[in-house]
Protein backbone atom coordinates (compact mmCIF):
# COMPACT_ATOMS: atom_id res chain seq x y z
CA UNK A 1 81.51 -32.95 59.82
CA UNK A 2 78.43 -34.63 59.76
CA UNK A 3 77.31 -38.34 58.61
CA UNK A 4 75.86 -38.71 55.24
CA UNK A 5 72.33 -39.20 55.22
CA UNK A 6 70.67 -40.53 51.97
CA UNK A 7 71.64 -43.19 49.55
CA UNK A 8 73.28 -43.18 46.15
CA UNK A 9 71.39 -45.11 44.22
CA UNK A 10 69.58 -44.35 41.10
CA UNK A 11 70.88 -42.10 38.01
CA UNK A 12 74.10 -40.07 38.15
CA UNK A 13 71.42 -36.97 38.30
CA UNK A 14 69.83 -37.98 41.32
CA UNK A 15 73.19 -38.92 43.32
CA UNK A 16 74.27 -35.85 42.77
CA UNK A 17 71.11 -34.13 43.56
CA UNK A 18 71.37 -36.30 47.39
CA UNK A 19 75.11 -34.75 47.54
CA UNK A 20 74.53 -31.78 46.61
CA UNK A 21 71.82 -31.52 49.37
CA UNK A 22 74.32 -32.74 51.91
CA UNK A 23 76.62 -29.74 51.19
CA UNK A 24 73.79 -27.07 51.50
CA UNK A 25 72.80 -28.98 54.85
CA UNK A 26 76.79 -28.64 55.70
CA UNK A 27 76.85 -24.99 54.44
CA UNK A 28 73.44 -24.01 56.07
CA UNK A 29 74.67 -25.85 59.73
CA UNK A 30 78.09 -23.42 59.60
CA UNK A 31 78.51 -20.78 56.80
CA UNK A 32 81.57 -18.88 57.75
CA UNK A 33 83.63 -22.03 57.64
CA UNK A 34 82.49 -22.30 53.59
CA UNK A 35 84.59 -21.01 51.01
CA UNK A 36 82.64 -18.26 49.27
CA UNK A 37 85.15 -16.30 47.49
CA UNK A 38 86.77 -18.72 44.89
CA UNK A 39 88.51 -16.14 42.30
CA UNK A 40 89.69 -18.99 39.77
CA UNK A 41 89.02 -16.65 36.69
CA UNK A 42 90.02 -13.77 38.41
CA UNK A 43 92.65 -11.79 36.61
CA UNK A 44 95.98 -11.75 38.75
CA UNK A 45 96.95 -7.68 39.75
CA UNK A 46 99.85 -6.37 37.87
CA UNK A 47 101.94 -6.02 40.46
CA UNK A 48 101.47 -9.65 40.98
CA UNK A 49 102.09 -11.21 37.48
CA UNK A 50 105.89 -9.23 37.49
């Protein structure tokens, strides 16, 4: 965890640009702990769905 740096002021576009560059700063500091496999529209296995 690190502090937020930046300020949300502005459009919707460029708050989210400023929080969006906090999580690549997060990601970039520790990338193991990020969740890179998110299977949301992965199809569940056969075996599974019975």
């Amino acid at each position: 965890m690190l502090p937020f740096e930046g300020a949300l002021d502005g459009t919707p576009e460029a708050a989210a640009a400023v929080i969006n560059g906090q999580m690549e700063r997060l990601v970039r500091a520790c990338p193991a702990q990020y969740l890179w496999g998110y299977a949301r529209y992965k199809q569940p296995r056969q075996e599974a769905a019975a």
